[in-house]
PDB file of N, CA and C in Angstrom:
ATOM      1  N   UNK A   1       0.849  -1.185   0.000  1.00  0.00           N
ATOM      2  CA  UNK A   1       0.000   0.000   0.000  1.00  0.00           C
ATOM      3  C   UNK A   1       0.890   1.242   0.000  1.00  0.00           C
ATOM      4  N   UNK A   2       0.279   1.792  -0.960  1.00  0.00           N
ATOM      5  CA  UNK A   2       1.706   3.341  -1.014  1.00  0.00           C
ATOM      6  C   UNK A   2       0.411   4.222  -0.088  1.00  0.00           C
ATOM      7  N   UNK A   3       1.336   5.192   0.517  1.00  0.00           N
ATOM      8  CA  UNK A   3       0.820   6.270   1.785  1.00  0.00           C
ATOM      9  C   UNK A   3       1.098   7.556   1.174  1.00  0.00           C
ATOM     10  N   UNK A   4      -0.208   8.097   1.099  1.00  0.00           N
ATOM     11  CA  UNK A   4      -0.007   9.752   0.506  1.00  0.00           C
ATOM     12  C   UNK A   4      -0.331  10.528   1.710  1.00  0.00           C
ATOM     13  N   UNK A   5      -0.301  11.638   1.877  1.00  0.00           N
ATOM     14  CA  UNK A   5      -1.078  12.537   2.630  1.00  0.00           C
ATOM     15  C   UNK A   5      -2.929  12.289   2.762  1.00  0.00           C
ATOM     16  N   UNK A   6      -2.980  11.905   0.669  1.00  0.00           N
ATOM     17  CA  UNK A   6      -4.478  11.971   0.562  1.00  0.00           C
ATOM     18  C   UNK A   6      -5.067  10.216   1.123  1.00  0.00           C
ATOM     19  N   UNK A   7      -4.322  10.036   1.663  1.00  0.00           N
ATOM     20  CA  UNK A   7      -4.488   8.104   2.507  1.00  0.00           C
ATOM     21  C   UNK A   7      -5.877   8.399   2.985  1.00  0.00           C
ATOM     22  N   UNK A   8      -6.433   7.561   3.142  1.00  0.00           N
ATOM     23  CA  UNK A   8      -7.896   7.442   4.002  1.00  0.00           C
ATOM     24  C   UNK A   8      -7.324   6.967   5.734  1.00  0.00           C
ATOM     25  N   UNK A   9      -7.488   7.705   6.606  1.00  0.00           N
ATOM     26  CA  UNK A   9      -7.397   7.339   8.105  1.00  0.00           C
ATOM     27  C   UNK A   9      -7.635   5.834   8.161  1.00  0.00           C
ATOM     28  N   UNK A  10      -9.094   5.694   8.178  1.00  0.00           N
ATOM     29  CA  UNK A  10      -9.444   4.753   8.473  1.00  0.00           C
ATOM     30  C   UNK A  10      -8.570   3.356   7.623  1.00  0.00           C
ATOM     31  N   UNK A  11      -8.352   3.603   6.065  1.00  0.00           N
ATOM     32  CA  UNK A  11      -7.457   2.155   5.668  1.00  0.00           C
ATOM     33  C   UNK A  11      -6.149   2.325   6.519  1.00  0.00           C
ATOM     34  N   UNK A  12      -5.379   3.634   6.506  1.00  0.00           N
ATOM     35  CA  UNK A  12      -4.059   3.887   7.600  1.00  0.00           C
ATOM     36  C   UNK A  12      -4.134   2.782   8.603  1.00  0.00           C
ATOM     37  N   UNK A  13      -4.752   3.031   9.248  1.00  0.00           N
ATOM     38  CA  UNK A  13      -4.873   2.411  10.612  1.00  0.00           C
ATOM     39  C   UNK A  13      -5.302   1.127  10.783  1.00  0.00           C
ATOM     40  N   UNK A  14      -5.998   0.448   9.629  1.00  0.00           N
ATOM     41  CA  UNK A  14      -6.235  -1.015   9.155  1.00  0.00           C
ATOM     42  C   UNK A  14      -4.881  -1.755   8.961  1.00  0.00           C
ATOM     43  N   UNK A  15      -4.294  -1.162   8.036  1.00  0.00           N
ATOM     44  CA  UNK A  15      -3.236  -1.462   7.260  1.00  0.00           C
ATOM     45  C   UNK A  15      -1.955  -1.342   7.980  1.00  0.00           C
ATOM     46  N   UNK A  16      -2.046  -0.209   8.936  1.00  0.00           N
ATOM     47  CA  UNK A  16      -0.562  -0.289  10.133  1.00  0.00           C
ATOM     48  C   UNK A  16      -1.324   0.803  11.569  1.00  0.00           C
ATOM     49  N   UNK A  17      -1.850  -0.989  12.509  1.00  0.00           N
ATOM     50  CA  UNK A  17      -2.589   0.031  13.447  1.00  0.00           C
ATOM     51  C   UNK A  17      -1.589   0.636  14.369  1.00  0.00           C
ATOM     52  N   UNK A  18      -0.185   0.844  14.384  1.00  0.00           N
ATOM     53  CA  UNK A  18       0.918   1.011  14.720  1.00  0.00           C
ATOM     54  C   UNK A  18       0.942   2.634  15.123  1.00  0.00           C
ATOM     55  N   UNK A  19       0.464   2.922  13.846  1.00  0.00           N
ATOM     56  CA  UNK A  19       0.134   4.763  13.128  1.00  0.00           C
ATOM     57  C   UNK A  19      -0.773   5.324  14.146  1.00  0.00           C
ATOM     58  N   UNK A  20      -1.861   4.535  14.955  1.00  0.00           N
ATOM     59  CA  UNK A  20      -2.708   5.159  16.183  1.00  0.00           C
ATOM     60  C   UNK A  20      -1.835   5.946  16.929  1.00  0.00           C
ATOM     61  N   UNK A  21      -0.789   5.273  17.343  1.00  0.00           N
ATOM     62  CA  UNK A  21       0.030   5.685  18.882  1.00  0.00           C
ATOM     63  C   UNK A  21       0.370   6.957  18.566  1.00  0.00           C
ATOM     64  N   UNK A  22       0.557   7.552  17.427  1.00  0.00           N
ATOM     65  CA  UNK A  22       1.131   8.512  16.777  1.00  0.00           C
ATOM     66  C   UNK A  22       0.246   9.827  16.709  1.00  0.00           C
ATOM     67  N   UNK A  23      -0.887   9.166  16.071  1.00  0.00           N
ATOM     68  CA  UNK A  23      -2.049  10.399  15.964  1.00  0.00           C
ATOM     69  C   UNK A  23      -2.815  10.548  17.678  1.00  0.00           C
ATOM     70  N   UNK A  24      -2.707   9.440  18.241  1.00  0.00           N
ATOM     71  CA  UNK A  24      -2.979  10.012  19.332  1.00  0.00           C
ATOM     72  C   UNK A  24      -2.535  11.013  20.092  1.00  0.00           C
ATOM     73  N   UNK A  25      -0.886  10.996  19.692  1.00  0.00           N
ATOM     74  CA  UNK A  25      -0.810  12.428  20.329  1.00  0.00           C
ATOM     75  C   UNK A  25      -0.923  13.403  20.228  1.00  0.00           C
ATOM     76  N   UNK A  26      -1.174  13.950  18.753  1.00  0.00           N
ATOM     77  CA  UNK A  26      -2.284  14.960  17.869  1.00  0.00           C
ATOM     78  C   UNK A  26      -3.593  15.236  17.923  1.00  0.00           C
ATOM     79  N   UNK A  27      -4.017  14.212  18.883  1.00  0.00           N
ATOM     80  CA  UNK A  27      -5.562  14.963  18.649  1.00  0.00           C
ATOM     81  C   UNK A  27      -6.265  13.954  18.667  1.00  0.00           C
ATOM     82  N   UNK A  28      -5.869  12.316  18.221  1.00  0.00           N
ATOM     83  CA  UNK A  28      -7.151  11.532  18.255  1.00  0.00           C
ATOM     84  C   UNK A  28      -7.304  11.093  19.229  1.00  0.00           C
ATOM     85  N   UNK A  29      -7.076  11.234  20.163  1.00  0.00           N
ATOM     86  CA  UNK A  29      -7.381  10.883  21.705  1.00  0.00           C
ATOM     87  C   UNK A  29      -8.545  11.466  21.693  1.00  0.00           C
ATOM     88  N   UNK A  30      -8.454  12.906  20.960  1.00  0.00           N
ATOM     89  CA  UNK A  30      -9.687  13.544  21.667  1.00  0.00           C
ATOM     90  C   UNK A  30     -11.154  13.229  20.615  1.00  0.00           C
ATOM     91  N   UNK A  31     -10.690  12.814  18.995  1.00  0.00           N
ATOM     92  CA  UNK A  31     -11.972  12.984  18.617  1.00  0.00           C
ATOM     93  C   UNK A  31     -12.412  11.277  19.123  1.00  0.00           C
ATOM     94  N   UNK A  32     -11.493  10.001  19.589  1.00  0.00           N
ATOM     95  CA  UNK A  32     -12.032   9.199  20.135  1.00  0.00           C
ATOM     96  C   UNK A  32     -12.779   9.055  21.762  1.00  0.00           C
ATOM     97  N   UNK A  33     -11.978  10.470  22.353  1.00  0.00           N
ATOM     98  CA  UNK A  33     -13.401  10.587  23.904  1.00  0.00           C
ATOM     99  C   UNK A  33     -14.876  11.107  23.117  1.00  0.00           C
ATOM    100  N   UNK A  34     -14.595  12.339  22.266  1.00  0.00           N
ATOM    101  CA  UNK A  34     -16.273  12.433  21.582  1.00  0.00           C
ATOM    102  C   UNK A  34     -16.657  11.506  20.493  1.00  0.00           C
ATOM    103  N   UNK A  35     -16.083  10.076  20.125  1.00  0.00           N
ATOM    104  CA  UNK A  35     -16.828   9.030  19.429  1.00  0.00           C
ATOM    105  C   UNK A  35     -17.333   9.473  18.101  1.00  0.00           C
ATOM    106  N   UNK A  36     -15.649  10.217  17.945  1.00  0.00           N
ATOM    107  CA  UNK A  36     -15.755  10.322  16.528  1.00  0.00           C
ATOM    108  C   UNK A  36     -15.253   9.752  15.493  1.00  0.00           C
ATOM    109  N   UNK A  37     -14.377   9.033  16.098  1.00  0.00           N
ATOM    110  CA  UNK A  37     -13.486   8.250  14.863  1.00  0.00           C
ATOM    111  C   UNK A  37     -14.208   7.498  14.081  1.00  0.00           C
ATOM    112  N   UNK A  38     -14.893   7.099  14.742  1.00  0.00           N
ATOM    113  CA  UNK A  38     -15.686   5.543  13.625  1.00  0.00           C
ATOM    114  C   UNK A  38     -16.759   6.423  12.922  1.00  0.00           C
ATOM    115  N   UNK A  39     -17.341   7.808  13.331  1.00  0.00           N
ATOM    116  CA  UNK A  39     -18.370   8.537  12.303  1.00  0.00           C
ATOM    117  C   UNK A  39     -17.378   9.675  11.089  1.00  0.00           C
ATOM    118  N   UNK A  40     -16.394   9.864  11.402  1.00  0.00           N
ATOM    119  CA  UNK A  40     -15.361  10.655  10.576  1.00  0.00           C
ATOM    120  C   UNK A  40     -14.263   9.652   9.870  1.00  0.00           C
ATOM    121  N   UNK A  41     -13.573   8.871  10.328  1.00  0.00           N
ATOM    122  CA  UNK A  41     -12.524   8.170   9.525  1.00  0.00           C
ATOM    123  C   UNK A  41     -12.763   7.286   8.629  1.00  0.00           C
ATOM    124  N   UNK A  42     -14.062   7.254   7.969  1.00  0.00           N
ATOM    125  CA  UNK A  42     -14.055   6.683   6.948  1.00  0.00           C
ATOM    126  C   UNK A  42     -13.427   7.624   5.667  1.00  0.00           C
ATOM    127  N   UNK A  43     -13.962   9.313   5.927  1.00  0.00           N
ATOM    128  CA  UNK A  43     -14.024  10.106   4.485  1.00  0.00           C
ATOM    129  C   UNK A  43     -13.221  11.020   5.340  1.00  0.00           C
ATOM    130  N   UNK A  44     -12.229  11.077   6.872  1.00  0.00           N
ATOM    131  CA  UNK A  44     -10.854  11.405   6.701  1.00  0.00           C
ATOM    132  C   UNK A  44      -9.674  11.316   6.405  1.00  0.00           C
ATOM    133  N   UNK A  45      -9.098  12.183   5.378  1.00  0.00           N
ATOM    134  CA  UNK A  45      -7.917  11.711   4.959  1.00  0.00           C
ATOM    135  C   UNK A  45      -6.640  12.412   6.065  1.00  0.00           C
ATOM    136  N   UNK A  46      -4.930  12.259   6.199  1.00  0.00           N
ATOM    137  CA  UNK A  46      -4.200  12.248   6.597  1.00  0.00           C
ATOM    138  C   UNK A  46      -4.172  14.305   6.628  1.00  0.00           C
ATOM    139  N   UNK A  47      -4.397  14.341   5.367  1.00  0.00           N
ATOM    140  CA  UNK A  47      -4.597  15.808   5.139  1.00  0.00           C
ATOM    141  C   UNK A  47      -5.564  16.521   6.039  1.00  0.00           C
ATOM    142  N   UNK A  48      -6.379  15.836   5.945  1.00  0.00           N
ATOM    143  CA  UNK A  48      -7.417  16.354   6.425  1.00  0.00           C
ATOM    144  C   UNK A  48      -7.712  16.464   8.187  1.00  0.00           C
ATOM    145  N   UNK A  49      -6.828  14.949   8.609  1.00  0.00           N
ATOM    146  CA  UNK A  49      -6.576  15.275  10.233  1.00  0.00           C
ATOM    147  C   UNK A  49      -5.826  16.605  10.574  1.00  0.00           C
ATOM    148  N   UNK A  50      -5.074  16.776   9.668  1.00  0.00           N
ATOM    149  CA  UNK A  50      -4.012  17.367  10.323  1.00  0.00           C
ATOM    150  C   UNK A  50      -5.040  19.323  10.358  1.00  0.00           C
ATOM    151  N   UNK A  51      -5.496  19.000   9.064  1.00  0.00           N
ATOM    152  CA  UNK A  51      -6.252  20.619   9.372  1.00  0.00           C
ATOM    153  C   UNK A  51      -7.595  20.142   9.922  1.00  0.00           C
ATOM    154  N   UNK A  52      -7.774  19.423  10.703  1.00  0.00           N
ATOM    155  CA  UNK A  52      -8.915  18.879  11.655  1.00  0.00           C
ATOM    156  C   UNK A  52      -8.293  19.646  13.245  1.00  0.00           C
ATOM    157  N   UNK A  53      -7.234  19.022  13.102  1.00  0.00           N
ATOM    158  CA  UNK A  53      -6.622  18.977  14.509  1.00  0.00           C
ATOM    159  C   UNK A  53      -5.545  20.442  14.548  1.00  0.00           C
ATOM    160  N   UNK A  54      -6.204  21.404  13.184  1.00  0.00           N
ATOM    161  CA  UNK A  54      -5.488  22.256  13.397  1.00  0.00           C
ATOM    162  C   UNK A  54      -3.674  22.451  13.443  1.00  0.00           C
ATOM    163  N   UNK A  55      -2.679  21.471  13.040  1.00  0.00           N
ATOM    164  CA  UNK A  55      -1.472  21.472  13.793  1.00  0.00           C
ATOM    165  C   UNK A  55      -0.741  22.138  12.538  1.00  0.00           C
ATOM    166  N   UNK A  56       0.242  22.897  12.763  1.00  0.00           N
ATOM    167  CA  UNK A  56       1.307  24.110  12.137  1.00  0.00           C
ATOM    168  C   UNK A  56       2.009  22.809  11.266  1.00  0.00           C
ATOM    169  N   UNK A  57       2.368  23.489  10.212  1.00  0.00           N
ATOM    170  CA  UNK A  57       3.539  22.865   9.313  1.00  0.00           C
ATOM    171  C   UNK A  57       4.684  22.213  10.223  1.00  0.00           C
ATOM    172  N   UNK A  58       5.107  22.106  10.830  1.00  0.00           N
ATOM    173  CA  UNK A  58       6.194  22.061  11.542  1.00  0.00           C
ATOM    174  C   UNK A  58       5.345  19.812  12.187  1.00  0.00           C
ATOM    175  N   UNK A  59       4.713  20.185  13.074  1.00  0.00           N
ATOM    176  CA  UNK A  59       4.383  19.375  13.520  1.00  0.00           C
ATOM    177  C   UNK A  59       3.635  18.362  12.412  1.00  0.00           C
ATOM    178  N   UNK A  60       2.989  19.063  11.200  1.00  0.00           N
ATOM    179  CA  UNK A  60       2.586  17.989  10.270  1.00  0.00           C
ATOM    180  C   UNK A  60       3.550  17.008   9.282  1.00  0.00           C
ATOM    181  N   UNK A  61       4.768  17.819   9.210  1.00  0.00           N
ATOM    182  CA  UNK A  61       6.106  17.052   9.154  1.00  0.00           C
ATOM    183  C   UNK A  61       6.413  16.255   9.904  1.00  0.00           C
ATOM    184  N   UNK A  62       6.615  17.005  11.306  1.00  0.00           N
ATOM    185  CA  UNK A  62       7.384  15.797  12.541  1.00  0.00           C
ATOM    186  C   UNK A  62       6.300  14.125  12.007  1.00  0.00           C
ATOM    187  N   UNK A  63       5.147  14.376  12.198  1.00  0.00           N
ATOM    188  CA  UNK A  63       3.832  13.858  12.317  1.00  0.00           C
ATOM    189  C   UNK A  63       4.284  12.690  10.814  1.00  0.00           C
ATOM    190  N   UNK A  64       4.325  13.234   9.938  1.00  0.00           N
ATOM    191  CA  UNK A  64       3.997  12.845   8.499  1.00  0.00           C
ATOM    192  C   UNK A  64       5.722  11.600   8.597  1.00  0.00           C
ATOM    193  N   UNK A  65       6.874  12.212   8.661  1.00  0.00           N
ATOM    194  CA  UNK A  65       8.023  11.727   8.724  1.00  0.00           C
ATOM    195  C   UNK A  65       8.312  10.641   9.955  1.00  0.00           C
ATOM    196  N   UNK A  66       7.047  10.659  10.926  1.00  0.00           N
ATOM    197  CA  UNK A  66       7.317   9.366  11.807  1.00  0.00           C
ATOM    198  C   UNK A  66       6.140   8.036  11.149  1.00  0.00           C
ATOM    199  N   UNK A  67       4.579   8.252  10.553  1.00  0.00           N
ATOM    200  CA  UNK A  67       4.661   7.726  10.128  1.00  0.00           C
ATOM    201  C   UNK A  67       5.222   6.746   8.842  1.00  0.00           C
ATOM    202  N   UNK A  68       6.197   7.592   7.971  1.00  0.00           N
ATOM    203  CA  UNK A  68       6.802   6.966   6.779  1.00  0.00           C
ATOM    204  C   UNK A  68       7.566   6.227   7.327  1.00  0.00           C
ATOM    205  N   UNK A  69       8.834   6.438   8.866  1.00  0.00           N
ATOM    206  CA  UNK A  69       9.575   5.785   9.265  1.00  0.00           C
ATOM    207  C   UNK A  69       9.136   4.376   9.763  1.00  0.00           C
ATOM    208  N   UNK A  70       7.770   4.834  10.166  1.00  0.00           N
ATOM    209  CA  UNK A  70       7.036   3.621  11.079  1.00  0.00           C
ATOM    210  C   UNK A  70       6.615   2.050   9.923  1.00  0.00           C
ATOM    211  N   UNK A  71       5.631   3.008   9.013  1.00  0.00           N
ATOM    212  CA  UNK A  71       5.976   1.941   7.559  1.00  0.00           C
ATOM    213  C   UNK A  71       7.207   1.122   7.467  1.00  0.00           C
ATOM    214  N   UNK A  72       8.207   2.125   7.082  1.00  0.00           N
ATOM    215  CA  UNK A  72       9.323   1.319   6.363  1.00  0.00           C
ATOM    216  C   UNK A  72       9.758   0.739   7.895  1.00  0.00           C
ATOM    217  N   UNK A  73       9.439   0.592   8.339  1.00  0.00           N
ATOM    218  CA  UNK A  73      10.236  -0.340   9.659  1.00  0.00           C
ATOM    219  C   UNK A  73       9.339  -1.649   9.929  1.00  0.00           C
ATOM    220  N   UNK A  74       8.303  -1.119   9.505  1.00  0.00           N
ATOM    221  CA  UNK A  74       6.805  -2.252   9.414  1.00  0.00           C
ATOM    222  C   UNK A  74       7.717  -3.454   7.935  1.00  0.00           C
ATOM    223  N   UNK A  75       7.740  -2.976   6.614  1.00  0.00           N
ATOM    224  CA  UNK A  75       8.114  -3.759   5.790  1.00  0.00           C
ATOM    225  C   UNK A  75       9.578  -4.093   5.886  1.00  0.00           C
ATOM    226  N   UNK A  76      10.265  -3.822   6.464  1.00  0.00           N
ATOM    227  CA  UNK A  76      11.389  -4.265   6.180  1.00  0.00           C
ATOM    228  C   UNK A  76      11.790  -5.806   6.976  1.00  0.00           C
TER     229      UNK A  76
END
């Protein structure tokens, strides 16, 4: 599975539920206390968390560059 920005959350997290631990510390902690993940992550994309959760360029890098690392450490 190749990983864009435009990824769907919900396959993300099918495909490497690894990637949770990560967004949790961004923010999905919180849309999973208001029981949103399972009504939003079907038609959220990676892009789209990140201007969900509001977070600066800076952190959507840190963010973006740990899951690619997390992948390639998954396939190798």
């Amino acid at each position: 599975m190749r990983i864009t920005l435009d990824t769907n959350l919900k396959e993300l997290l099918k495909e490497y539920p690894e990637v949770k631990k990560i967004l949790l510390e961004y923010g999905l902690s919180r849309l999973e206390e208001e029981d949103l993940v399972d009504v939003i992550a079907d038609k959220l994309t990676i892009k789209g968390f990140f201007r969900l959760m509001d977070l600066d360029e800076d952190d959507q890098g840190k963010i973006w560059l740990e899951i690619q690392n997390l992948i390639r450490d998954s396939e190798e």
